[in-house]
C-alpha atoms as a PDB file:
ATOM      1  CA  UNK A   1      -4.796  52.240 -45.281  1.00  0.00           C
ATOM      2  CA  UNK A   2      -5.609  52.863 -49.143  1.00  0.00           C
ATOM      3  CA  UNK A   3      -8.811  51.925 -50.078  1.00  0.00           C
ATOM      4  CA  UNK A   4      -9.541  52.143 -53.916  1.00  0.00           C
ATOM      5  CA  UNK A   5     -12.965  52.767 -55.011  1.00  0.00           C
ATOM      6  CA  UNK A   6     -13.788  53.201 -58.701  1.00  0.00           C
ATOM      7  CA  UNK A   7     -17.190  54.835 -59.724  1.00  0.00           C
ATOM      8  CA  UNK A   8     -19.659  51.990 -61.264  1.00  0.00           C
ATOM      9  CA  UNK A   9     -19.178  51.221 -64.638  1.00  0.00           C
ATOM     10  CA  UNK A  10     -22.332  51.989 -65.981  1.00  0.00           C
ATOM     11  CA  UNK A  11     -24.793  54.566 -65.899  1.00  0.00           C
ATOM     12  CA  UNK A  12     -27.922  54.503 -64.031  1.00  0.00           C
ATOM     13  CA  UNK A  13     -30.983  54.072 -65.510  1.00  0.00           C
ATOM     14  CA  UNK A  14     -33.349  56.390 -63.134  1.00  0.00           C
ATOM     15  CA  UNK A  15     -32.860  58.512 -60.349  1.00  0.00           C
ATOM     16  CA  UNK A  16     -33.466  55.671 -58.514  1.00  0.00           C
ATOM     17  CA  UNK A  17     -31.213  53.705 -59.508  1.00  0.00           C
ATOM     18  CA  UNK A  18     -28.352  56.747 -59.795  1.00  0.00           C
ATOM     19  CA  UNK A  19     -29.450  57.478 -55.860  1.00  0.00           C
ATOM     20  CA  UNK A  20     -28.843  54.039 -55.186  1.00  0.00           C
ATOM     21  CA  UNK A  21     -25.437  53.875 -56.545  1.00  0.00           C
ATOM     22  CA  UNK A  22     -24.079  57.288 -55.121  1.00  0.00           C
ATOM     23  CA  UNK A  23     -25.480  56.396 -51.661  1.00  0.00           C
ATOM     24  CA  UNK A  24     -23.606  52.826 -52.125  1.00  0.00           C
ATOM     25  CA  UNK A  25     -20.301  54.901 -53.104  1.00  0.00           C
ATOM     26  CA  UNK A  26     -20.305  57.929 -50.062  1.00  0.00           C
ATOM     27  CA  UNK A  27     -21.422  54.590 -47.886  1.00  0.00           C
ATOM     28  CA  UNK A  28     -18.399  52.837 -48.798  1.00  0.00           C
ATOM     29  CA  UNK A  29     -15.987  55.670 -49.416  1.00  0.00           C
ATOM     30  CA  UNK A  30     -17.072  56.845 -45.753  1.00  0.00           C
ATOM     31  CA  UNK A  31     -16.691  53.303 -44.145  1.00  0.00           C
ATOM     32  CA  UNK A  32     -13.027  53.096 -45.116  1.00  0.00           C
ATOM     33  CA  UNK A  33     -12.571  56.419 -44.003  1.00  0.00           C
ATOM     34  CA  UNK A  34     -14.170  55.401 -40.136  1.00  0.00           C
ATOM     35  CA  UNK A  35     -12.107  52.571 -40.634  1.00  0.00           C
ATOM     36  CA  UNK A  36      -9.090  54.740 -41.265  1.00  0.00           C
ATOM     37  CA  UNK A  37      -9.808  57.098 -38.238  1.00  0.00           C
ATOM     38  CA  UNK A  38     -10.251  53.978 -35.454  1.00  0.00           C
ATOM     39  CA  UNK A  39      -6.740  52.317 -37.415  1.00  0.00           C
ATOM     40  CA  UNK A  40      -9.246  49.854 -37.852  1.00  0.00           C
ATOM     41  CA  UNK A  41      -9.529  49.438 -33.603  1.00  0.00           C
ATOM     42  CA  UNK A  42     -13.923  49.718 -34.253  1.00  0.00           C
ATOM     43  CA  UNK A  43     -16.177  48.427 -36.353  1.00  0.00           C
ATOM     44  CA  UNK A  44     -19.381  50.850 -37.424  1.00  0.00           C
ATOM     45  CA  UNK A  45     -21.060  48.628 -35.310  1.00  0.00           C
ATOM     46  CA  UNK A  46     -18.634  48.797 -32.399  1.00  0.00           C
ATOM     47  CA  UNK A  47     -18.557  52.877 -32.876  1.00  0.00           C
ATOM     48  CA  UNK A  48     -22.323  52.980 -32.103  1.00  0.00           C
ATOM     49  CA  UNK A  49     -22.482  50.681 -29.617  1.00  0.00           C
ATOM     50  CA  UNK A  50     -19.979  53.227 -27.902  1.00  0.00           C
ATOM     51  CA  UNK A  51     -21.969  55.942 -28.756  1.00  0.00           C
ATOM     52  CA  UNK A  52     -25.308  54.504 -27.475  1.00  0.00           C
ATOM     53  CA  UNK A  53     -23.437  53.740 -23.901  1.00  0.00           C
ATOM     54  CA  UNK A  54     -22.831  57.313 -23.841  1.00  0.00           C
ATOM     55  CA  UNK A  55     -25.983  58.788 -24.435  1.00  0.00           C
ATOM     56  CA  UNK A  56     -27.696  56.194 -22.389  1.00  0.00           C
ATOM     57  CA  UNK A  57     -30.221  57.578 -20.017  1.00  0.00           C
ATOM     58  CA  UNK A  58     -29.371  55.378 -16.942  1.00  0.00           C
ATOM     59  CA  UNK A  59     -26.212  56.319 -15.057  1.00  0.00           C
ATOM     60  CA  UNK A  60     -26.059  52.804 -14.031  1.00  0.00           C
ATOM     61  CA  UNK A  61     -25.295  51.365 -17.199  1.00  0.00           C
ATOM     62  CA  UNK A  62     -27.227  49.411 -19.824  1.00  0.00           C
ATOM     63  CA  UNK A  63     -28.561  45.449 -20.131  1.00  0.00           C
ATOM     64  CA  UNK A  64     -27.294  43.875 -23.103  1.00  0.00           C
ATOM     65  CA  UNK A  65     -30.394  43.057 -24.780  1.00  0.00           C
ATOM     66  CA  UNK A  66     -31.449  46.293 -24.800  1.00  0.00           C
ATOM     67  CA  UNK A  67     -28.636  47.365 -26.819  1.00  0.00           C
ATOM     68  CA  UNK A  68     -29.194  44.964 -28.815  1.00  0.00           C
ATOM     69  CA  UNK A  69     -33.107  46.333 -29.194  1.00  0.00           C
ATOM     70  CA  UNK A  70     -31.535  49.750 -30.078  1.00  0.00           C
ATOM     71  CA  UNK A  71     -29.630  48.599 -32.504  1.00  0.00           C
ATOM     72  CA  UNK A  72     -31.829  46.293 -34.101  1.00  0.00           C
ATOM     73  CA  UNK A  73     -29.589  43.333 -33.798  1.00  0.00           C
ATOM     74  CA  UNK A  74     -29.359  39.548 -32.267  1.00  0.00           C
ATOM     75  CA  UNK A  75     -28.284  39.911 -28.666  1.00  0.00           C
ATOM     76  CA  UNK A  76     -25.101  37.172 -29.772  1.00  0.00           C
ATOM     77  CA  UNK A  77     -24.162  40.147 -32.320  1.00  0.00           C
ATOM     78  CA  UNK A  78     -23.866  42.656 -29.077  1.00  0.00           C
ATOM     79  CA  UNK A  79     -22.590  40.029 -27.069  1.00  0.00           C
ATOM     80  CA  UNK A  80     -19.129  39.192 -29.445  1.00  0.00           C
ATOM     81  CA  UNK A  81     -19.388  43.521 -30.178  1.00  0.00           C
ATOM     82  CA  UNK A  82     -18.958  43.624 -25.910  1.00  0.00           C
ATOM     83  CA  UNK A  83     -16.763  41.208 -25.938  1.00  0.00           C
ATOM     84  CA  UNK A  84     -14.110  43.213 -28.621  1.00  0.00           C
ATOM     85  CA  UNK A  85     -14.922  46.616 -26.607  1.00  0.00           C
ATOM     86  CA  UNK A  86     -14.098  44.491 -23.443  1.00  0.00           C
ATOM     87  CA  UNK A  87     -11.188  43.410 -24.479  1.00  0.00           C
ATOM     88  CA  UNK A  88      -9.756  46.869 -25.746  1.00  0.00           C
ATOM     89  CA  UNK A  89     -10.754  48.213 -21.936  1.00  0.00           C
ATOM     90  CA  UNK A  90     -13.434  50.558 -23.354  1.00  0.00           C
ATOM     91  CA  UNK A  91     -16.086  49.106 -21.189  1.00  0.00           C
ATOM     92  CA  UNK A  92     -17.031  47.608 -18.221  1.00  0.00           C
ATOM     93  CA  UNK A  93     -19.649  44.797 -17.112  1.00  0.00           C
ATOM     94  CA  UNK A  94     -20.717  45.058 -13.378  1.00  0.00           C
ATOM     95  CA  UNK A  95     -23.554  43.013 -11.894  1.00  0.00           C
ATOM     96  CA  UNK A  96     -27.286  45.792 -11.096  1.00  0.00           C
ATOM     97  CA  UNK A  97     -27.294  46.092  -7.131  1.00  0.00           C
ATOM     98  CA  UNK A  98     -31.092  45.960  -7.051  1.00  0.00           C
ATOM     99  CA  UNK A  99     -30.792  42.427  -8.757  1.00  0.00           C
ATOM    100  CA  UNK A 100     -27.536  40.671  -9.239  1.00  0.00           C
ATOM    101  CA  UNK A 101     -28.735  38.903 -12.314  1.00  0.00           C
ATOM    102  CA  UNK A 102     -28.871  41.508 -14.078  1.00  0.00           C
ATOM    103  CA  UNK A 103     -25.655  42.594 -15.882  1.00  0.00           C
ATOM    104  CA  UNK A 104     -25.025  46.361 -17.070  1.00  0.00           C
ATOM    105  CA  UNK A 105     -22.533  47.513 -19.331  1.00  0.00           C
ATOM    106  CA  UNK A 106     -20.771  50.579 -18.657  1.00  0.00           C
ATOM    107  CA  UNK A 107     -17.902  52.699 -20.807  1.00  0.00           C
ATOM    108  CA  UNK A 108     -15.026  52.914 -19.177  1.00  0.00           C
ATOM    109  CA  UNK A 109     -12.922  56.143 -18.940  1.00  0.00           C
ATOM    110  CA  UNK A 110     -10.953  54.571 -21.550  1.00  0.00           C
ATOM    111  CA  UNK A 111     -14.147  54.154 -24.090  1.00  0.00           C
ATOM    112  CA  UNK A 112     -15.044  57.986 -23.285  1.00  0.00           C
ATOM    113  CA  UNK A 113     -11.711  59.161 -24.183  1.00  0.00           C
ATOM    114  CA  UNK A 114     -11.770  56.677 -27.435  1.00  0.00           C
ATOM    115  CA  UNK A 115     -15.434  58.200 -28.265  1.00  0.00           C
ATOM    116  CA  UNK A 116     -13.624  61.743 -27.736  1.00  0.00           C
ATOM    117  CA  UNK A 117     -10.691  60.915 -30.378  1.00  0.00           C
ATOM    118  CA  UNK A 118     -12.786  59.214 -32.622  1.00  0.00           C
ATOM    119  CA  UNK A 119     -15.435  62.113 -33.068  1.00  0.00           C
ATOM    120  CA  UNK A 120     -12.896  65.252 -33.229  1.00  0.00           C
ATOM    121  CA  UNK A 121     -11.241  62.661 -36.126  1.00  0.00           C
ATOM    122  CA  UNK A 122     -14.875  62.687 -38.198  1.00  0.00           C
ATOM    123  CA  UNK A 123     -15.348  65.735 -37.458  1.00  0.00           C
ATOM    124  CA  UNK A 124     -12.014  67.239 -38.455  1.00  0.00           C
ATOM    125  CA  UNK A 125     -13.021  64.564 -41.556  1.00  0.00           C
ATOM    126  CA  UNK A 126     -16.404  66.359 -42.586  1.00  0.00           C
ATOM    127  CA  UNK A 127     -15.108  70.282 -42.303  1.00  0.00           C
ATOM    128  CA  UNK A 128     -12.518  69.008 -45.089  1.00  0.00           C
ATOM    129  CA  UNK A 129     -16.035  68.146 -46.540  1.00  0.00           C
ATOM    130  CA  UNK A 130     -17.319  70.760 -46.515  1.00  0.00           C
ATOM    131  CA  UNK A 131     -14.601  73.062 -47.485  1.00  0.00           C
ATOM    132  CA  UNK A 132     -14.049  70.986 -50.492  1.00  0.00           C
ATOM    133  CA  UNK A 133     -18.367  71.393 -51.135  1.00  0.00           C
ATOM    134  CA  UNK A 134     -17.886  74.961 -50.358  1.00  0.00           C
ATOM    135  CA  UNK A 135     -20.598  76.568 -47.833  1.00  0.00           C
ATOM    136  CA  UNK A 136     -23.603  76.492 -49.996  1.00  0.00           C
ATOM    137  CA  UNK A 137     -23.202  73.237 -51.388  1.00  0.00           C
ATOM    138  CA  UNK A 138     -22.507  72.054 -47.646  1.00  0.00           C
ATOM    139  CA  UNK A 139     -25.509  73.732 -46.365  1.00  0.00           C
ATOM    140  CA  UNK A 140     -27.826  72.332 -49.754  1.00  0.00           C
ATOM    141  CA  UNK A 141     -26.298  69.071 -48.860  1.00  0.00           C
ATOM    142  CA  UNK A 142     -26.849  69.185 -45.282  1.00  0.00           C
ATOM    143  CA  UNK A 143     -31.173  69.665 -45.378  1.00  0.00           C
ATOM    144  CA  UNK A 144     -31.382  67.078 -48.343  1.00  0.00           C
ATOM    145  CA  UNK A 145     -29.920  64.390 -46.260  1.00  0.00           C
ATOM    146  CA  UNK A 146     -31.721  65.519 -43.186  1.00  0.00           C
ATOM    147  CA  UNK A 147     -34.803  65.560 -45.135  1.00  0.00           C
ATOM    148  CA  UNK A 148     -33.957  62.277 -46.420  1.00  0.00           C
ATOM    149  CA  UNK A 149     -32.788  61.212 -42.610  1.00  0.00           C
ATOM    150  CA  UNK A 150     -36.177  62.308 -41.681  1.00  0.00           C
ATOM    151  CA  UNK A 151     -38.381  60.230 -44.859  1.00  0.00           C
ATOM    152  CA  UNK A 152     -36.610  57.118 -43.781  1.00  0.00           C
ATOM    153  CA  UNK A 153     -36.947  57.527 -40.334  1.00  0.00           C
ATOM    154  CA  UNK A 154     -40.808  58.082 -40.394  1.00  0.00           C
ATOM    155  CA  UNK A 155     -41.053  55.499 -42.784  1.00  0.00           C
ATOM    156  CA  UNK A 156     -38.846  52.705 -40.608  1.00  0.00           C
ATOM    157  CA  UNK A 157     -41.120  54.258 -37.468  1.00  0.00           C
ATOM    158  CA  UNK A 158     -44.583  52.964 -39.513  1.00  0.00           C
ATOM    159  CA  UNK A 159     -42.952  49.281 -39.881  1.00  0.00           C
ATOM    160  CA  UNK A 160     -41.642  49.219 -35.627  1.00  0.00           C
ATOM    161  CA  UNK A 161     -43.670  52.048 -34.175  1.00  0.00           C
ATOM    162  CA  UNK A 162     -41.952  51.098 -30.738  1.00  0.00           C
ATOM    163  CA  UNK A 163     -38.364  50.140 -31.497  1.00  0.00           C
ATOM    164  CA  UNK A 164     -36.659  53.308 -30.297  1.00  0.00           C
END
């Protein structure tokens, strides 16, 4: 897959506006890479959804809408992203024992493998990254976008104190 993406034509007017445009560029640039890494199998969307199920706390799986909660979308968005992942045998639905309306979604062993493949591809993906920022750059790189991780996080927790 060759994805072609040309710097904007004109210059930015304020570090706003130059921000804005470099964080639409590594954005896009790194979307067609993750693209490029699933052979186009996940969407972003798909890819967290996978990575939610296997951080989640409860053993026994998680309820739909609570993914969709966590991911801040409409439970019909989760519901066709559940269907794709069902239908590629990366997870499972089974029916909660204590009440058997209730369904939970589960990876399969299938979805962890996936997750495993997927990640050592990104991550092989970033240390070519980094070599090519070289280790300072990486490392000055690194605590801007945590510290910018960390503005827009405390900033998105002031608008839905009790989303995550």
């Amino acid at each position: 897959m060759t994805t072609c993406i040309s710097p904007p034509s004109q210059s930015p007017t304020s570090a706003a506006e130059a921000l804005l445009l470099a964080t639409r560029r590594f954005s896009k640039a790194n979307f067609a890479r993750g693209q490029a890494l699933t052979n186009g199998e996940l969407s972003p969307s798909e890819w967290h959804l996978l990575t939610l199920l296997q951080h989640w706390p409860d053993a026994l799986g998680a309820k739909p809408s609570e993914l969709a909660r966590r991911q801040r979308v409409t439970a019909a968005n989760v519901t066709h992203q559940l269907r794709n992942l069902e239908s590629q045998q990366l997870i499972t639905r089974v029916l909660d024992d204590s009440d058997r309306r209730v369904v939970l979604v589960k990876l399969t062993p299938s979805g962890e493998q996936k997750l495993t493949q997927v990640r050592d591809a990104f991550v092989h993906h970033y240390e070519q990254f980094i070599t090519h920022l070289g280790a300072a750059e990486a490392d000055h790189f690194i605590r801007l976008l945590t510290h910018a991780a960390d503005f827009l996080e405390q900033e998105l927790e002031k608008q839905e104190p009790s989303s995550c």
